[in-house]
Structure formats: C-alpha cells, structure tokens
N, C-alpha and C. Protein backbone atom coordinates (compact mmCIF):
# COMPACT_ATOMS: atom_id res chain seq x y z
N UNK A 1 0.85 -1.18 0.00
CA UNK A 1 0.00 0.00 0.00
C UNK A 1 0.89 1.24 0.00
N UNK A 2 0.50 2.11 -0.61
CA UNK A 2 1.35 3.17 -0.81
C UNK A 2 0.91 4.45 0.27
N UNK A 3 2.11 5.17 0.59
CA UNK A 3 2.33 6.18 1.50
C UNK A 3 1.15 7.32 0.90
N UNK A 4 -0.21 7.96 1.45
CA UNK A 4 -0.59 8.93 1.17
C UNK A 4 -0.14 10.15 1.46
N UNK A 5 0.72 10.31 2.51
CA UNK A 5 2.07 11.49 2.77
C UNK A 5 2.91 12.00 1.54
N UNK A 6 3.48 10.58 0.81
CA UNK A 6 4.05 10.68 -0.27
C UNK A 6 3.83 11.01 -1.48
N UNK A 7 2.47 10.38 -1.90
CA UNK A 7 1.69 11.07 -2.85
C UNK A 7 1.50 12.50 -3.21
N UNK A 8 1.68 13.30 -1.72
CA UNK A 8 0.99 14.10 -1.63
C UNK A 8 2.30 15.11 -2.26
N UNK A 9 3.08 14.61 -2.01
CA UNK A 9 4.36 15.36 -2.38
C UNK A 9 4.28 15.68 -3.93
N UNK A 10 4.43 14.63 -4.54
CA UNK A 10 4.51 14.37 -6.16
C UNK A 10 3.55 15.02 -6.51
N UNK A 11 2.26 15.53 -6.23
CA UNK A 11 1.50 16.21 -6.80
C UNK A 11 1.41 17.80 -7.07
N UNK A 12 0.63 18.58 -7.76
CA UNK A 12 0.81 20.07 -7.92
C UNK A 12 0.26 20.63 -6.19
N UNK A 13 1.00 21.58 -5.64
CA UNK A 13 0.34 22.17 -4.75
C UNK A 13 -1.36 22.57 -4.84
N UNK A 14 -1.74 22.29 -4.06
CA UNK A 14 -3.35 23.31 -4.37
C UNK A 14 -3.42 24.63 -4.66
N UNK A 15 -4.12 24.94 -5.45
CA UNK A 15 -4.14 26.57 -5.49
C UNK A 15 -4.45 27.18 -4.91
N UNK A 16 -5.26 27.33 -3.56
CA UNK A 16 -5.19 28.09 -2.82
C UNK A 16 -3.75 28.34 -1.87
N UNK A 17 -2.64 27.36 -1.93
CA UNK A 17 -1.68 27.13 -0.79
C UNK A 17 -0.55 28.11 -1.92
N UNK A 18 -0.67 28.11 -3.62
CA UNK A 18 0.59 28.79 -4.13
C UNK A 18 0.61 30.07 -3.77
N UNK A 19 1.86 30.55 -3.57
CA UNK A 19 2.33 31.51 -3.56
C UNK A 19 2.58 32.80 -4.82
N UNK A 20 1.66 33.61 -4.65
CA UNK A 20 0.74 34.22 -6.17
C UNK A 20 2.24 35.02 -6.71
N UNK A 21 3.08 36.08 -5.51
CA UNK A 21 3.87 36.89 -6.16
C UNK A 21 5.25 36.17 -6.33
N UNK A 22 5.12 34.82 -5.87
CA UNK A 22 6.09 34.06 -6.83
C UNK A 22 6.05 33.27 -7.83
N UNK A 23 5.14 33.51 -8.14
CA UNK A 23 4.44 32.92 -9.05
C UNK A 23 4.67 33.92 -10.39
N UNK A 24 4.23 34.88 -10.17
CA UNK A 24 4.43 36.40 -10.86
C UNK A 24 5.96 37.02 -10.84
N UNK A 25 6.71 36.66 -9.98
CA UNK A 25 7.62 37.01 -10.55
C UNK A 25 8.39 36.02 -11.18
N UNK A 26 8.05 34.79 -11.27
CA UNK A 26 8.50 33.48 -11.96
C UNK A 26 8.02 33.79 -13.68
N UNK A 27 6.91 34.49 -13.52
CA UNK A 27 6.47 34.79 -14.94
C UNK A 27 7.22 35.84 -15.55
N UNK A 28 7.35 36.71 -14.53
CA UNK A 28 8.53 37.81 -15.51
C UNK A 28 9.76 37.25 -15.64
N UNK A 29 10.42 36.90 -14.53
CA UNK A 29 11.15 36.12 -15.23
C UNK A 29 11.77 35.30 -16.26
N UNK A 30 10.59 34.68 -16.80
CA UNK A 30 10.55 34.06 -17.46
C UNK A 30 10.21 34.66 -18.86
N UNK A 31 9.44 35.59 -18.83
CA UNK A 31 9.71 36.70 -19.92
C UNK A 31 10.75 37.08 -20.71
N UNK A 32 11.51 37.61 -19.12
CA UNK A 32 12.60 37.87 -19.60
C UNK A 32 13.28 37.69 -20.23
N UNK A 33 13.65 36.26 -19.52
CA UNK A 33 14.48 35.26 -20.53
C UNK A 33 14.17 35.05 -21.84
N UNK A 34 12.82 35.21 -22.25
CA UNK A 34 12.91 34.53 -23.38
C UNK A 34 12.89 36.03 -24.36
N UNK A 35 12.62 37.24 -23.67
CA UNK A 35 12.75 38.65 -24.30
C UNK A 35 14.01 38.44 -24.79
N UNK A 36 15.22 37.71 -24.00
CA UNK A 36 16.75 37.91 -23.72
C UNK A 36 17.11 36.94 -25.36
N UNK A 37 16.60 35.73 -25.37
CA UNK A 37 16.93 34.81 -26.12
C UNK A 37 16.30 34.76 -27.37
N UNK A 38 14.99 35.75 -28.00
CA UNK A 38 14.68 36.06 -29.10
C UNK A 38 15.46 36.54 -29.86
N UNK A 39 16.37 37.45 -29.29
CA UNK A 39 17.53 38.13 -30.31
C UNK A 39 18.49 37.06 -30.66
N UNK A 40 18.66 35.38 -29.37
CA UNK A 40 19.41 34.80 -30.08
C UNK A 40 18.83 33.91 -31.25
N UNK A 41 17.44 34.10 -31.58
CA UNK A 41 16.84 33.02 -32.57
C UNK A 41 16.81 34.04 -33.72
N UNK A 42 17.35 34.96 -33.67
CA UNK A 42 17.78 35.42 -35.17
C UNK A 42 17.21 36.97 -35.23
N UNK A 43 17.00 38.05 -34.41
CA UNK A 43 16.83 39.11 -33.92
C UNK A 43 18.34 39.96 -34.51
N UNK A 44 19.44 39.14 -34.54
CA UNK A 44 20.29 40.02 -34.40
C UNK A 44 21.55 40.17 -35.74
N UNK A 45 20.55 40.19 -36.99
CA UNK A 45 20.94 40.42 -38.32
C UNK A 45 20.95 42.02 -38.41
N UNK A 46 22.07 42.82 -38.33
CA UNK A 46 22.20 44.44 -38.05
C UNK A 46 22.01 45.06 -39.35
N UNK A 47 21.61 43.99 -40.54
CA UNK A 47 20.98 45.13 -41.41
C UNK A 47 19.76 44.93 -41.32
N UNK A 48 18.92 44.29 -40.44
CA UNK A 48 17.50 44.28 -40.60
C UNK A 48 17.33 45.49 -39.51
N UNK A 49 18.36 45.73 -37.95
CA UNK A 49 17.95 46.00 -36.92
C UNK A 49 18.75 47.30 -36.81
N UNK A 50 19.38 48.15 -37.80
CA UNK A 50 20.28 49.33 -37.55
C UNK A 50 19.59 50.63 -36.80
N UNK A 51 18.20 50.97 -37.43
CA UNK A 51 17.69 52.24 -37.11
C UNK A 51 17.59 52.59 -35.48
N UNK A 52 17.61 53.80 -35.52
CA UNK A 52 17.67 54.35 -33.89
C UNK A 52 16.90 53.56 -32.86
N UNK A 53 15.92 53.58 -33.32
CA UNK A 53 14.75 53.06 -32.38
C UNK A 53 15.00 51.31 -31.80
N UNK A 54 15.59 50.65 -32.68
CA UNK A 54 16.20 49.66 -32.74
C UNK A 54 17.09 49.37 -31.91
N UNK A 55 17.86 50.46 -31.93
CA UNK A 55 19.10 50.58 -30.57
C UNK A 55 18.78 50.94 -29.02
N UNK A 56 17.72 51.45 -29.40
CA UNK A 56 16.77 52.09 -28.34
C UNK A 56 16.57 50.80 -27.81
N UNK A 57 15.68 49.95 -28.25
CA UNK A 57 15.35 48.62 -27.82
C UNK A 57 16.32 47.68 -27.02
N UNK A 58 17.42 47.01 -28.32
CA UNK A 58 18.57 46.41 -27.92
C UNK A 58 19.05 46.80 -26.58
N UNK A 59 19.44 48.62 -26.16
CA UNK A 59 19.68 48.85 -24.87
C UNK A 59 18.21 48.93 -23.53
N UNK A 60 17.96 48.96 -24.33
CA UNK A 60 16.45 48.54 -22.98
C UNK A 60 16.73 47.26 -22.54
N UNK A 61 16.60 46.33 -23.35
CA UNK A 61 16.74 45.10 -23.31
C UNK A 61 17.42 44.15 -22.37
N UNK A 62 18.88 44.76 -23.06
CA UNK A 62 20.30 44.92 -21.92
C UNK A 62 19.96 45.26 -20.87
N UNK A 63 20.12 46.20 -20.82
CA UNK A 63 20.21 47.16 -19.30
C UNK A 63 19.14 46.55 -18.24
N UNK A 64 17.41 46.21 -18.82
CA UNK A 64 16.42 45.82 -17.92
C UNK A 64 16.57 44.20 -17.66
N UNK A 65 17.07 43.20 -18.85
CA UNK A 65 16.52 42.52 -18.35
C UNK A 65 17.95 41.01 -18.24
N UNK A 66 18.90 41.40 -19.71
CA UNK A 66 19.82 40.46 -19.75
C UNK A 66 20.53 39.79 -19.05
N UNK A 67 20.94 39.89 -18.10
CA UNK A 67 21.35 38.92 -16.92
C UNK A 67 20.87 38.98 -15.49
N UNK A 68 19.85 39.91 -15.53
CA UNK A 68 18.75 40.21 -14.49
C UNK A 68 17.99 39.11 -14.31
N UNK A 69 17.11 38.61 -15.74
CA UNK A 69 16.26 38.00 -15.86
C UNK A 69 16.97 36.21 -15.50
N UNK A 70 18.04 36.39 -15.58
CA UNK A 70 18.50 34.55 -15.95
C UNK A 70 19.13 34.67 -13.85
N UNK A 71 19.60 35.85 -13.66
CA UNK A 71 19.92 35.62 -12.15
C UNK A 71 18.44 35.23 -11.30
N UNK A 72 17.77 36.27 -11.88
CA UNK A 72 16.35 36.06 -10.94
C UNK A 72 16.07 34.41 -11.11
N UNK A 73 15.46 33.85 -12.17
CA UNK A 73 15.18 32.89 -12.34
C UNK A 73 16.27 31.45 -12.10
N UNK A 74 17.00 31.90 -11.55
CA UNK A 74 18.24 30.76 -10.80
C UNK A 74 17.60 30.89 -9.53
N UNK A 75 17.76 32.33 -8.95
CA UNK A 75 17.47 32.05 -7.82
C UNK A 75 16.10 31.87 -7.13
N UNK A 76 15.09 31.91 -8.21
CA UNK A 76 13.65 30.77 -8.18
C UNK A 76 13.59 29.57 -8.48
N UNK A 77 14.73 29.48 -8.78
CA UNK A 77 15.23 27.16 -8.94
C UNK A 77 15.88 27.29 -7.34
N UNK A 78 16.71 28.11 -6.92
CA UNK A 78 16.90 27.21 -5.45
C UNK A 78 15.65 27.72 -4.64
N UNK A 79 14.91 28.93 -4.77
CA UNK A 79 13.48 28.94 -3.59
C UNK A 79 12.72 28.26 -3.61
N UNK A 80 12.60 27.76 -5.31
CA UNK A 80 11.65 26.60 -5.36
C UNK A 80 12.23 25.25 -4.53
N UNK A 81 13.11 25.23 -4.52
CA UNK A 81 13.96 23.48 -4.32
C UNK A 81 13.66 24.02 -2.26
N UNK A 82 13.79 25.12 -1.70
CA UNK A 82 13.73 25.67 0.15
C UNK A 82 12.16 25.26 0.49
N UNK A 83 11.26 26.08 -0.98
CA UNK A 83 9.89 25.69 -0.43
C UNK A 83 9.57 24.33 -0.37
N UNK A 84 9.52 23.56 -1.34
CA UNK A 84 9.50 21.95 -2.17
C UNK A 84 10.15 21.11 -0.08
N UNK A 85 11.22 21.61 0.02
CA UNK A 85 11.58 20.75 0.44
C UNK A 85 11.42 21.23 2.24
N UNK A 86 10.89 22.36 2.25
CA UNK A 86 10.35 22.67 3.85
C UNK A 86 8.92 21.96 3.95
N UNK A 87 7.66 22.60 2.91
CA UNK A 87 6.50 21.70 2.93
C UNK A 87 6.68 20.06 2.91
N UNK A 88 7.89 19.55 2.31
CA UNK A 88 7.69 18.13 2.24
C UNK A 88 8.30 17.58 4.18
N UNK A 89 8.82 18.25 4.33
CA UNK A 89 9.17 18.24 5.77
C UNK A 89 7.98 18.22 6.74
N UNK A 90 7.32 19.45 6.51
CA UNK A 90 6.02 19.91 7.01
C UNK A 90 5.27 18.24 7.15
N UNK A 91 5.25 17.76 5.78
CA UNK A 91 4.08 16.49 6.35
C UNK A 91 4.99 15.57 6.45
N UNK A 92 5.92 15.44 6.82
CA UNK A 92 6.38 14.22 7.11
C UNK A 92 7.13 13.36 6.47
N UNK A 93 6.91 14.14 4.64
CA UNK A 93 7.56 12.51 3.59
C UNK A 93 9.08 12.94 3.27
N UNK A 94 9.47 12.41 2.54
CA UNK A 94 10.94 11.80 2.68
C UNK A 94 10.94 13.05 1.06
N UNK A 95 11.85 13.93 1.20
CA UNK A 95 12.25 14.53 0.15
C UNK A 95 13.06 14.25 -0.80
N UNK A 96 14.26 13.61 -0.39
CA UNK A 96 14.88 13.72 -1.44
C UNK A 96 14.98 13.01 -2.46
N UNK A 97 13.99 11.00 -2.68
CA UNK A 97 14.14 11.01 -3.56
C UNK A 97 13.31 11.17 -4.51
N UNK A 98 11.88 12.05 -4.40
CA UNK A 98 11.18 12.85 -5.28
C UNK A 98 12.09 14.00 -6.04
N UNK A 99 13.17 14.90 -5.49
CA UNK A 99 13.87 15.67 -5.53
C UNK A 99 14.86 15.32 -6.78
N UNK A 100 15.45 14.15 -6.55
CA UNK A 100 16.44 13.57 -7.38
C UNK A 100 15.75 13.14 -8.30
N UNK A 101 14.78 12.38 -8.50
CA UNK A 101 13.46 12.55 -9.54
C UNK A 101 13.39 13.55 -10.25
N UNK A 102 13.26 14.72 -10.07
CA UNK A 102 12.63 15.86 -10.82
C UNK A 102 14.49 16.25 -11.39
N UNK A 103 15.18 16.63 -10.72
CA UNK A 103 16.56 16.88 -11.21
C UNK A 103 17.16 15.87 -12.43
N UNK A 104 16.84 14.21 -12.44
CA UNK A 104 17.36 13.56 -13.32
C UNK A 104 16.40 13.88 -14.54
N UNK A 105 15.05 14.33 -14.41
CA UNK A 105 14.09 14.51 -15.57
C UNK A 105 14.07 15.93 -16.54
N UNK A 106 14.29 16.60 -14.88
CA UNK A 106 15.20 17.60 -15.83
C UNK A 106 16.71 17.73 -16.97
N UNK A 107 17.37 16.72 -16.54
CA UNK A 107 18.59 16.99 -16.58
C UNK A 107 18.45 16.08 -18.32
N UNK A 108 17.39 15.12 -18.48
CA UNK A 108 17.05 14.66 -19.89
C UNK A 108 16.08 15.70 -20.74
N UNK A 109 15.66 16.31 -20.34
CA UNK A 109 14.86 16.96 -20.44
C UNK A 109 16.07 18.20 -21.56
N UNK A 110 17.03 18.78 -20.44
CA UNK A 110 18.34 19.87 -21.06
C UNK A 110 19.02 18.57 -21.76
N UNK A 111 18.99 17.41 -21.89
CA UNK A 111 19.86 17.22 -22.58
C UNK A 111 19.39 17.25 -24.31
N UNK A 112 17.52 17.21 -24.59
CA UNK A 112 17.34 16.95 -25.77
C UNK A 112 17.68 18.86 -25.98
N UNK A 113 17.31 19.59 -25.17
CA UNK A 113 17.30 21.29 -25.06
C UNK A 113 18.47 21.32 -25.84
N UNK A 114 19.89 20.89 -25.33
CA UNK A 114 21.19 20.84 -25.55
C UNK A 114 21.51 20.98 -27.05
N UNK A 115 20.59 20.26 -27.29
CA UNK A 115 21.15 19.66 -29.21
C UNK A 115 20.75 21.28 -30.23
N UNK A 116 19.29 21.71 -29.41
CA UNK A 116 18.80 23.07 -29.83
C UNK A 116 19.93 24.03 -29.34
N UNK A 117 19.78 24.63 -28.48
CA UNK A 117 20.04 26.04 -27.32
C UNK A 117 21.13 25.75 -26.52
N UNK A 118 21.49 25.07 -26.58
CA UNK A 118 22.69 25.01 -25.46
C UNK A 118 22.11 23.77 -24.22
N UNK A 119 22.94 23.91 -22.81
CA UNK A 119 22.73 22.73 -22.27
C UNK A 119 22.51 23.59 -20.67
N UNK A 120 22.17 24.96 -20.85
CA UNK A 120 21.39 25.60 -19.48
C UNK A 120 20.90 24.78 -18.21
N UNK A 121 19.82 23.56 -18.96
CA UNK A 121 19.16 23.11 -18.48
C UNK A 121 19.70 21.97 -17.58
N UNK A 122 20.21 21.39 -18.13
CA UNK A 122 21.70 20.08 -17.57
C UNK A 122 22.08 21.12 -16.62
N UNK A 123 23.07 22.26 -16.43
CA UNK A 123 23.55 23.08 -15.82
C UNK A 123 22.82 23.04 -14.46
N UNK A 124 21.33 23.41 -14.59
CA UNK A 124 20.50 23.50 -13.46
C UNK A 124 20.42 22.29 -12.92
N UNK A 125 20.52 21.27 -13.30
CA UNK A 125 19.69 19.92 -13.19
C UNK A 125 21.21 19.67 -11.50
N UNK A 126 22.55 20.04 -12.63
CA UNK A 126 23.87 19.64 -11.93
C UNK A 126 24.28 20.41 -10.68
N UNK A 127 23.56 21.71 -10.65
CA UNK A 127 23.66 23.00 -9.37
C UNK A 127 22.72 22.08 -8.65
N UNK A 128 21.41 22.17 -9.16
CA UNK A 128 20.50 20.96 -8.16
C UNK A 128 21.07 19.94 -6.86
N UNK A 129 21.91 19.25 -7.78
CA UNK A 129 22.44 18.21 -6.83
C UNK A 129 23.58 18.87 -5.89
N UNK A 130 24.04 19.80 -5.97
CA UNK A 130 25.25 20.94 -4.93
C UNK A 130 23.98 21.11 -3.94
N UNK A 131 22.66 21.76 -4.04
CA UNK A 131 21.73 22.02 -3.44
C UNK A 131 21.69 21.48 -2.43
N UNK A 132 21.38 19.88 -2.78
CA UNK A 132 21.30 19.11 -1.80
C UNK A 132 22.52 19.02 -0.40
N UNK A 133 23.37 19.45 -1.21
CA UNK A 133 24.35 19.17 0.24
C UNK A 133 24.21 20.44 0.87
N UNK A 134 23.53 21.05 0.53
CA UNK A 134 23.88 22.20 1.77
C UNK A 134 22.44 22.48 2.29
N UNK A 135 21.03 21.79 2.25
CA UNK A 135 19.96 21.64 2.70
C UNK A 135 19.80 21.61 4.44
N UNK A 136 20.89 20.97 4.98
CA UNK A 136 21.26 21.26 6.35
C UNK A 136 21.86 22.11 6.85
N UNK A 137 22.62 23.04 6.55
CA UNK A 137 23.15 23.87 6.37
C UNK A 137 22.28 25.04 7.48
N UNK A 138 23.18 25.38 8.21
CA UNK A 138 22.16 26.79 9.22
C UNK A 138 21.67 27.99 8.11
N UNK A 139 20.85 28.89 8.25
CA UNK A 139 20.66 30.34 7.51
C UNK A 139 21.58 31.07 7.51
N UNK A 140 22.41 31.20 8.55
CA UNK A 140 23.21 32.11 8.78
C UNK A 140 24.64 32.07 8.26
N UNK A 141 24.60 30.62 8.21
CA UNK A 141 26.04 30.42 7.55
C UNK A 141 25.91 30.15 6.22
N UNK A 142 24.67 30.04 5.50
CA UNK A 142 24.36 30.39 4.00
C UNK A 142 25.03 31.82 3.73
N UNK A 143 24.00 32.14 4.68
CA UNK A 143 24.02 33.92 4.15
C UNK A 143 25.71 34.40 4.29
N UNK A 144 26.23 34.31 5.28
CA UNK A 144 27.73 34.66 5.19
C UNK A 144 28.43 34.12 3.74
N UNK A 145 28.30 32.59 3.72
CA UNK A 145 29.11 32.27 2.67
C UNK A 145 28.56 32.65 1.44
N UNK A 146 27.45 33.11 1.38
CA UNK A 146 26.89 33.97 -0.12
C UNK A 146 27.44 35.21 -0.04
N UNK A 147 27.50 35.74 0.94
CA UNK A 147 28.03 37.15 0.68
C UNK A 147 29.50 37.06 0.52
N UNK A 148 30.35 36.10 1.38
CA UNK A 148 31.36 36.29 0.53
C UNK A 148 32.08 35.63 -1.06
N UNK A 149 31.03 34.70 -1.34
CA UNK A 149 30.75 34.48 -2.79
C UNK A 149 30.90 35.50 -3.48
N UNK A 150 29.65 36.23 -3.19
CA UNK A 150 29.52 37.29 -4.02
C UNK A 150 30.48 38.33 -4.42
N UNK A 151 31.31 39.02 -2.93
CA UNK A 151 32.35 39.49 -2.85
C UNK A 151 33.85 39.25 -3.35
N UNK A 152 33.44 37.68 -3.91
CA UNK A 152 35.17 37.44 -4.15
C UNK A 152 35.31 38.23 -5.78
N UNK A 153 34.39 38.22 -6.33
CA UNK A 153 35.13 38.74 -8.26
C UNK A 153 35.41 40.00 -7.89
N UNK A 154 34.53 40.87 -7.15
CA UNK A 154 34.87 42.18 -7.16
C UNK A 154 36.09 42.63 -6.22
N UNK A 155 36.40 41.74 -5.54
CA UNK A 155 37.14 42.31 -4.43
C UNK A 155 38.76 41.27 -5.49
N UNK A 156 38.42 40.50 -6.22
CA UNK A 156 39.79 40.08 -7.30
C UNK A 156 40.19 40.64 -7.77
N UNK A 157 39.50 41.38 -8.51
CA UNK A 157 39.18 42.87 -9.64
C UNK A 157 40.47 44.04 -8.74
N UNK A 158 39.91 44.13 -7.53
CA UNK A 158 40.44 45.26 -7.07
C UNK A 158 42.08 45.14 -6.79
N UNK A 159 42.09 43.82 -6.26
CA UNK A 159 43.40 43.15 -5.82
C UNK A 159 44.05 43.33 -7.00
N UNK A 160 44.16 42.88 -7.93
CA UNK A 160 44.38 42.50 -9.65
C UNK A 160 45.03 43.78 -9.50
N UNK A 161 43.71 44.79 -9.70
CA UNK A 161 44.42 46.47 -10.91
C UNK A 161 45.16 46.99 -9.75
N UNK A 162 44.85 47.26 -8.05
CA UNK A 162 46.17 47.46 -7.71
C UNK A 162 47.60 47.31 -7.39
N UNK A 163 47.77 45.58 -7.73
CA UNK A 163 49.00 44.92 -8.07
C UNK A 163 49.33 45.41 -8.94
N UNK A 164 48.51 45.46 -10.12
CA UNK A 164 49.15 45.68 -11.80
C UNK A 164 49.32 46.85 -12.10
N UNK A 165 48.60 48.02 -11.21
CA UNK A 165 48.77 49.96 -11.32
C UNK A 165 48.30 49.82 -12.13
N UNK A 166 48.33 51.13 -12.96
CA UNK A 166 47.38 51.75 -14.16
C UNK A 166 47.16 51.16 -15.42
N UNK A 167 46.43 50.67 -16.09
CA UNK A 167 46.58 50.31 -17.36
C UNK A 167 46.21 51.20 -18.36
N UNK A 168 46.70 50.70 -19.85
CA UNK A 168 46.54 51.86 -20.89
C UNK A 168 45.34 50.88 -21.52
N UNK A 169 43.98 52.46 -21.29
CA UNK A 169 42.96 51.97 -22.03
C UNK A 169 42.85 51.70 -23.08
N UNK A 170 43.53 52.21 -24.47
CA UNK A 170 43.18 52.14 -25.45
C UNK A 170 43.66 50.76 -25.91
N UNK A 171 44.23 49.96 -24.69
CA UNK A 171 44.64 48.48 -25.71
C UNK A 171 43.74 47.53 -24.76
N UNK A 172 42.66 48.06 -24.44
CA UNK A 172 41.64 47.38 -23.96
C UNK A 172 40.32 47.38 -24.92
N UNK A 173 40.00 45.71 -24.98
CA UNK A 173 39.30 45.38 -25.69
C UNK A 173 37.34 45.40 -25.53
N UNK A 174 36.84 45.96 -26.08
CA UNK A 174 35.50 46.60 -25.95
C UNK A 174 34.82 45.44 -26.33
N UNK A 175 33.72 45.00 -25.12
CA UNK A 175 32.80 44.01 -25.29
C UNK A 175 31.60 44.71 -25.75
C-alpha cells in the first residue's frame, strides 16, 4: 500500500496554498528570458535592426533585463527546491528522492534542449544536486558564505588592478 504522505508530495500544490507573487515574478522572469533569447533566434541580423529606435530597444533590453532575468530565475530554482523541500518536511515525507526525480528529468529533459540552445538546463539539473548538500546547512552560515561568494570577483578585480597599477585603455578590448 502506498504512502498517502508521499503522494501528496509528487502532486501540484493546491491553489489556494501557491504563492501568487512568486508565481508572478516566476512569470517575468521568465519573460525575460525569453525577451533575452529572441535576439538569439535570429533578432540580431544588423541590417534588418540598424535604425535608432532599434538601438533604443537592444539597450532597454540589456540594461532591464539580460542577466537580471537569468539571475532572478536561478534564484527561483533554489526557492523553489527551500519551499519543495520545507512543505515536504512539514508532512512528514521523505524529500529527497522525489527531488532527485525531478533533477534527473530535468537533466534529460536539457539534454534533448542541448542539441537546440545550449545545455542551461543540464547546468540546473547539476547546481540541483550541490543544493542538496547544503539543505542542512544553518541560515546564517548560508548567508555569510553567499556574501562572501559574491564578494570574491569584485574584491579580485580590485586586488588584480592594484597589483598591476594603471593600465593603458586604449589596448583594452570593448565588449
């Protein structure tokens, strides 16, 4: 006979229990991204796209949403994986190997993606499983070691140019 605890897991939350403005911002997100990745399905032929208004766009684009939109939506794959796996706590059932379930289905899932678009999706599937080891993990010592995550490129950056002193801009290469 099967676990009704467990069941309960594998199934869609009820709609009254989702969470609406993450939900909504999962949708812009997701916008985003794909606002971001239209220019790579062929948006970005510069004699179709030269005129002002055009550029106008391209920098909107940039500036609002291009790596905005793909950070946000990472970090709604690990809130999703905190909520997923506090409610499954909540009743009692065994998380992780529903968890590893959804990560290996994903991870076939990026691999047919792969052959199209790249292999994003694999990517997530493989952060997924890092996830897991740090699920025990206190809040507090998340949060420290994210912040100094975060802190290490910029604070390399700084180390770097004042070892190396001044550099000459003009033999710097424009992305």
């Amino acid at each position: 006979m099967s676990n009704p605890t467990a069941k309960q897991i594998t199934g869609p939350i009820e709609p009254e229990r989702r969470l609406d403005a993450v939900d909504m911002v999962r949708g812009f997100a997701l916008f985003g991204v794909l606002l971001v990745n239209m220019y790579n399905f062929g948006a970005s032929d510069p004699l179709n796209w030269g005129a002002p208004i055009d550029e106008l766009a391209f920098s909107v684009k940039r500036f609002f949403f291009e790596t905005k939109s793909w950070r946000l939506f990472a970090f709604l794959f690990g809130f999703g994986f905190a909520l997923q796996m506090l409610r499954a706590e909540q009743r009692g059932a065994n998380f992780l190997p529903f968890y590893l379930r959804r990560l290996a289905v994903l991870f076939v899932i990026g691999m047919g993606h792969s052959l199209l678009y790249g292999g994003i999706l694999m990517v997530y599937a493989e952060l997924g499983l890092i996830l897991v080891l740090f699920r025990k993990v206190p809040p507090n010592v998340l949060l420290v070691a994210s912040a100094i995550l975060i802190m290490a490129f910029p604070i390399e950056r700084a180390v770097t140019s004042l070892l190396e002193g001044p550099q000459d801009i003009s033999s710097l290469e424009v992305r």
